[in-house]
Protein backbone atom coordinates (compact mmCIF):
# COMPACT_ATOMS: atom_id res chain seq x y z
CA UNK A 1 6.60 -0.65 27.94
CA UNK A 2 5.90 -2.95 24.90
CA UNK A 3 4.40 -6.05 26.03
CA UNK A 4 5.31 -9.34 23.99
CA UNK A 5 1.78 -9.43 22.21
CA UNK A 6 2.19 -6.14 21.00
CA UNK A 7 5.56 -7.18 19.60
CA UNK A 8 4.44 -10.19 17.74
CA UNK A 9 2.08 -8.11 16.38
CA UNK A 10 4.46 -5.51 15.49
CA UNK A 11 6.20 -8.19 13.56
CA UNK A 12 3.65 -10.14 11.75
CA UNK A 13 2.17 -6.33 10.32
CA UNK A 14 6.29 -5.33 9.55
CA UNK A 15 6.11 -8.69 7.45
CA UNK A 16 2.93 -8.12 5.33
CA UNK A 17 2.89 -7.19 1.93
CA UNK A 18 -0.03 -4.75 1.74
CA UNK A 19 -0.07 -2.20 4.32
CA UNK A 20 -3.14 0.14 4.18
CA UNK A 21 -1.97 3.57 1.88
CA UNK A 22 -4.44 5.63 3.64
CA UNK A 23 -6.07 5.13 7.24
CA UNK A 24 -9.12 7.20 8.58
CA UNK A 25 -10.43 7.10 11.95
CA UNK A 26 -13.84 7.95 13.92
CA UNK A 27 -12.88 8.38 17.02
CA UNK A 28 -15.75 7.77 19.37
CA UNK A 29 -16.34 7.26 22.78
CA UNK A 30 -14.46 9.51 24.95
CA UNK A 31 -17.63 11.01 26.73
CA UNK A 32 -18.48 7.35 27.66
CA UNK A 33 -15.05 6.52 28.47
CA UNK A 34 -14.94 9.87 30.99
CA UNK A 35 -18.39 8.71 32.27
CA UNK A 36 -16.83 4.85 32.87
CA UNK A 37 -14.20 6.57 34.79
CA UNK A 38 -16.39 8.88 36.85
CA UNK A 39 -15.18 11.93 35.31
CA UNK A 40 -16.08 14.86 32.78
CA UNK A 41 -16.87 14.47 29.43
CA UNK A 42 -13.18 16.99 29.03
CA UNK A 43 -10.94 14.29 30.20
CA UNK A 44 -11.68 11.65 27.79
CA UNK A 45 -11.36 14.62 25.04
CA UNK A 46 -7.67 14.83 26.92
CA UNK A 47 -7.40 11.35 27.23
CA UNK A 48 -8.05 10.77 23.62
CA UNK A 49 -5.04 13.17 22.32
CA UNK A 50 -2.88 10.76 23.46
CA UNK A 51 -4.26 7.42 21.24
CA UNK A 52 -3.54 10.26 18.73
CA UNK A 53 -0.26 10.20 19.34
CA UNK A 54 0.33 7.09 19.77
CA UNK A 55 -1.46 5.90 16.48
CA UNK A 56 0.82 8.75 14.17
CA UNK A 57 3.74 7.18 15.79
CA UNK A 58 2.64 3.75 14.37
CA UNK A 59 2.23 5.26 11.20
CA UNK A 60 5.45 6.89 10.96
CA UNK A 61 6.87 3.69 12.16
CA UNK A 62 4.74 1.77 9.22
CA UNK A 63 5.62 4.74 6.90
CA UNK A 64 1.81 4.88 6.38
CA UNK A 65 0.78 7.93 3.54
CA UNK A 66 -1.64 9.23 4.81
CA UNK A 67 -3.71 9.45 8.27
CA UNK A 68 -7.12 11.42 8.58
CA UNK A 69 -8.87 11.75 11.81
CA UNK A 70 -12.79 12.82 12.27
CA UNK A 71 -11.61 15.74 14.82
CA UNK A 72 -14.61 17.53 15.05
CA UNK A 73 -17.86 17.30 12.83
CA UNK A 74 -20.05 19.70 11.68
CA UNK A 75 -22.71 18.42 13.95
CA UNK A 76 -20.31 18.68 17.06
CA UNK A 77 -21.06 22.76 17.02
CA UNK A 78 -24.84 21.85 18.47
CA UNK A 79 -23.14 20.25 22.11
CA UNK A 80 -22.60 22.38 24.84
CA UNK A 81 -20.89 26.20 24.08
CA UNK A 82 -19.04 25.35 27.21
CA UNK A 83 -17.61 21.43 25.75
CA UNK A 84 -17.12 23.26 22.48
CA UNK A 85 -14.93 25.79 23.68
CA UNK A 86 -12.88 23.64 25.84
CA UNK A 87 -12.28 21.37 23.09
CA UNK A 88 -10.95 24.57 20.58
CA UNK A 89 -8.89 25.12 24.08
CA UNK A 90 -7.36 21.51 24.01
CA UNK A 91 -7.12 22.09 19.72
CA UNK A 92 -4.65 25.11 20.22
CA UNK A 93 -2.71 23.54 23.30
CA UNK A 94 -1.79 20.12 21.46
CA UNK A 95 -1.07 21.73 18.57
CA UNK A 96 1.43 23.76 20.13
CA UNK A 97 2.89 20.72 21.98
CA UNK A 98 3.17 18.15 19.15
CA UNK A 99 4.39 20.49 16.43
CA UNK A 100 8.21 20.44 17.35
CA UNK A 101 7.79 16.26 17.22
CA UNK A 102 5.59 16.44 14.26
CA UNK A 103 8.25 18.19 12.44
CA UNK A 104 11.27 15.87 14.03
CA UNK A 105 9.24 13.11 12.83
CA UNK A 106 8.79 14.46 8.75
CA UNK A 107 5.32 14.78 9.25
CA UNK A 108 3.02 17.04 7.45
CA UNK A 109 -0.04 18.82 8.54
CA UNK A 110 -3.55 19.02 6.64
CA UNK A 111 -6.81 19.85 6.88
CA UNK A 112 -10.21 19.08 5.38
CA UNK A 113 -13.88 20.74 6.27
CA UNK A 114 -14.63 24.52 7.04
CA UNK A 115 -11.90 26.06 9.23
CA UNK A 116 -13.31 29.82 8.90
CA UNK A 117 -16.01 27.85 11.42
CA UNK A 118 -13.53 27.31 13.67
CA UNK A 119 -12.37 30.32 16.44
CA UNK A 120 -9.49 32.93 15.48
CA UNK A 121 -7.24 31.25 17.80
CA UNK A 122 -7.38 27.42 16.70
CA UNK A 123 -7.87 28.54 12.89
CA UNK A 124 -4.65 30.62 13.22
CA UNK A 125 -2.69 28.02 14.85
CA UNK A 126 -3.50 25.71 12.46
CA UNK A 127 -2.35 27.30 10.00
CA UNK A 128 1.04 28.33 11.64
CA UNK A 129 1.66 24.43 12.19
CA UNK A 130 0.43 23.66 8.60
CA UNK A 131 2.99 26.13 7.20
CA UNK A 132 5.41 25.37 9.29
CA UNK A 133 5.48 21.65 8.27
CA UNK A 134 4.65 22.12 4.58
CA UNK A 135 7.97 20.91 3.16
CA UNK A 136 7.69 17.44 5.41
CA UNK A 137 7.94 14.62 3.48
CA UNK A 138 6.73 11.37 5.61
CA UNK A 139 2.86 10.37 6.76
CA UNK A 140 0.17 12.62 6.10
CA UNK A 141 -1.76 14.12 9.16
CA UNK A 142 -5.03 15.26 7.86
CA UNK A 143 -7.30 16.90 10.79
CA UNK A 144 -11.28 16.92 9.64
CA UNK A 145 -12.48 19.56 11.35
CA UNK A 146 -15.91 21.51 11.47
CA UNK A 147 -16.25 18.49 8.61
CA UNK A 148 -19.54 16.77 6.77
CA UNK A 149 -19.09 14.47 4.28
CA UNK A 150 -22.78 15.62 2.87
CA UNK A 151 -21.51 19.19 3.10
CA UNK A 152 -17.96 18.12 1.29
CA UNK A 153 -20.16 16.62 -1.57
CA UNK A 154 -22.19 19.89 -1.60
CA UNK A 155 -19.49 22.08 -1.77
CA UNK A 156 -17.71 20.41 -4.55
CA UNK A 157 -20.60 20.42 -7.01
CA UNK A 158 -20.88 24.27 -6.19
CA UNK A 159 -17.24 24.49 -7.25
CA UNK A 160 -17.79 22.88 -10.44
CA UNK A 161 -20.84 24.89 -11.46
CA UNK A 162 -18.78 27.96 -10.60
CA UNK A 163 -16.26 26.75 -12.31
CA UNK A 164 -18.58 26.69 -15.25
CA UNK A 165 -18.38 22.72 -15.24
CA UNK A 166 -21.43 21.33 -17.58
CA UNK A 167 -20.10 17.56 -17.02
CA UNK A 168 -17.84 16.16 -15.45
CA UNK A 169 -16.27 12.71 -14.56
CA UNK A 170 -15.62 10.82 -11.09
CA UNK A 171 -11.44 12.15 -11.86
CA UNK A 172 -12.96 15.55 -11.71
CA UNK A 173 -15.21 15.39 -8.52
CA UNK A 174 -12.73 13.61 -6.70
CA UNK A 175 -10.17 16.40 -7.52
CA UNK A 176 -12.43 19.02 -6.35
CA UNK A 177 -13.18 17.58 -3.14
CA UNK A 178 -11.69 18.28 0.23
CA UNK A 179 -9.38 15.77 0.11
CA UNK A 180 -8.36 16.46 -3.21
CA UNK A 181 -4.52 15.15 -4.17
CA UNK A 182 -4.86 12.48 -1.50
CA UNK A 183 -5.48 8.38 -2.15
CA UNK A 184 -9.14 7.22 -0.47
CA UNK A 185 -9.01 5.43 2.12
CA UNK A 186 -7.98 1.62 2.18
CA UNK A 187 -9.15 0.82 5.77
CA UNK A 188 -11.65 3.15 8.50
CA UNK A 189 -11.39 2.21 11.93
CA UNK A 190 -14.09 3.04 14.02
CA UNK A 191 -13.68 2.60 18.23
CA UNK A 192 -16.46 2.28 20.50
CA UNK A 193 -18.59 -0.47 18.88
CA UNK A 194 -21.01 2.04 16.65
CA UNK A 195 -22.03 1.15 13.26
CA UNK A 196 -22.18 4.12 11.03
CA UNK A 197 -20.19 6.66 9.27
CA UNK A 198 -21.87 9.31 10.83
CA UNK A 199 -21.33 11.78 7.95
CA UNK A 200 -17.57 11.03 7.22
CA UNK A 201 -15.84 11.18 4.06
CA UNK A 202 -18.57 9.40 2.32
CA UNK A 203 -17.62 9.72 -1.35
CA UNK A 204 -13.87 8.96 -0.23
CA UNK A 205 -14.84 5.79 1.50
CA UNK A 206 -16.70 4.11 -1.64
CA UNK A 207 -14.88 1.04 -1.09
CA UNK A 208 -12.73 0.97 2.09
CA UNK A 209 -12.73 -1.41 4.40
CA UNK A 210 -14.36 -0.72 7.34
CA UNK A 211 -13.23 -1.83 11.11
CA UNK A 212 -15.24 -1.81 13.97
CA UNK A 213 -13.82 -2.13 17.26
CA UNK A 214 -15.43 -2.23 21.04
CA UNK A 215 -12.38 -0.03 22.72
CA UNK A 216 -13.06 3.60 22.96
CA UNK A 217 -11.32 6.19 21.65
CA UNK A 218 -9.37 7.10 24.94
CA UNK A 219 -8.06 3.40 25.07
CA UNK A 220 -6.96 2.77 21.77
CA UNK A 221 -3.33 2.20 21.22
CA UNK A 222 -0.84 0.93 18.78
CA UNK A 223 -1.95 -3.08 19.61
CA UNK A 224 -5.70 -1.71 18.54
CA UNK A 225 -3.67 -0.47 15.21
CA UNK A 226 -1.89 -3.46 14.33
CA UNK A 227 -4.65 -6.22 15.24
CA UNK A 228 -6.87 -3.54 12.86
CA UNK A 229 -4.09 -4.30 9.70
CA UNK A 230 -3.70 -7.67 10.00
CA UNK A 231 -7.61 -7.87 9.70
CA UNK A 232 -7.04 -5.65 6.46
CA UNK A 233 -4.47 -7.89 4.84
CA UNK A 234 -6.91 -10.89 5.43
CA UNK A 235 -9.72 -9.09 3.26
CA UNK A 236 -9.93 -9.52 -0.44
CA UNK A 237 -10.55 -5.81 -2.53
CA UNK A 238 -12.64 -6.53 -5.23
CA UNK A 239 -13.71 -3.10 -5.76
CA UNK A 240 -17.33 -4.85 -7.45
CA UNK A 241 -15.16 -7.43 -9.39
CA UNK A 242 -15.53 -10.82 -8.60
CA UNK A 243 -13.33 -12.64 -6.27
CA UNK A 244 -10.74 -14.75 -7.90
CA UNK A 245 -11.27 -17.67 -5.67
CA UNK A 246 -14.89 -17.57 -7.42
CA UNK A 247 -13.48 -16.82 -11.03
């Protein structure tokens, strides 16, 4: 049930100007959160599909371009074999139970980072649901997955030099990149309180805004999202310019 704070919120981000294109996420905390609440580390995993949910809804609601959530790193493959697979596990089974919505909702399905890391089952599902949604229209769901911004960076200047590329220009890096075809980022949220970007899209996120909030993952919901863009619209993008009030 929508509580009347959430609603004013609702309405005071439906009334701004300059809604956030492009919206990526770190996701933290849902071991801690499962720890708060005397459980395994699984259940905040579990827990945490469904601030996913909620926080594409808002975005489909916003008509927001694109959204790209930090899924699973490259440095997630060192915890536990057993957390790993359960999490490929919980990859496959919400994939199978959002795509019919996804689709009802115009919704299209991408991917960034190394998915031939990734198990037969998850990789192949992933690419059912991406083909399946391909023709979608509305917000962007981009899943980083077996993902390292250090490793994106790497991979891209390989590209070039096989692609015989003696020079080339920031147009032409950014094109070969993962996320190539998509706007950076305006605004990062980040839950759990941590400072860092913990190897995430760091060419992309050059100049986004970054927001930092306490919650973790697992309690993050569309109030989180909308107190997070009215934050945004405050800030002033100078992109290294100076500020007008200044000028």
């Amino acid at each position: 049930m929508i509580t009347s704070e959430e609603q004013e919120l609702l309405a005071q981000v439906r009334q701004t100007e300059r809604l956030p294109r492009h919206i990526a996420f770190i996701m933290d905390g849902n071991g801690r959160w499962a720890k708060k609440q005397n459980l395994p580390r699984f259940f905040g995993h579990r827990e945490g599909v469904t601030s996913v949910r909620e926080i594409v809804e808002a975005g489909v609601d916003l008509k927001i371009g694109v959204m790209t959530f930090y899924t699973f790193s490259k440095e997630n493959w060192k915890r536990p074999p057993k957390e790993v697979s359960a999490l490929m596990k919980l990859l496959v089974s919400t994939i199978r139970k959002e795509v019919d919505d996804l689709d009802e909702n115009n919704v299209r399905l991408r991917t960034i980072g190394n998915l031939e890391d990734l198990p037969k089952a998850p990789r192949e599902e992933l690419e059912h649901a991406k083909e399946r949604l391909q023709n979608n229209t509305g917000l962007i769901l981009n899943l980083a997955l077996s993902y390292g911004g250090r490793q994106d960076i790497l991979n891209t200047v390989n590209r070039c030099i096989k692609n015989g590329k003696k020079s080339i220009d920031e147009t032409d890096f950014s094109n070969a990149l993962d996320t190539s075809g998509l706007i950076d980022p305006d605004l990062l949220i980040r839950t759990s309180g941590e400072h860092r970007l913990s190897n995430f899209l760091l060419w992309q996120c050059a100049y986004t805004e970054i927001y930092i909030v306490d919650t973790f993952w697992p309690d993050f919901r569309k109030i989180d999202l909308y107190k997070a863009i009215l934050d945004y619209k405050q800030r002033e993008r100078r992109f290294g310019a100076i500020s007008e009030q200044l000028a």
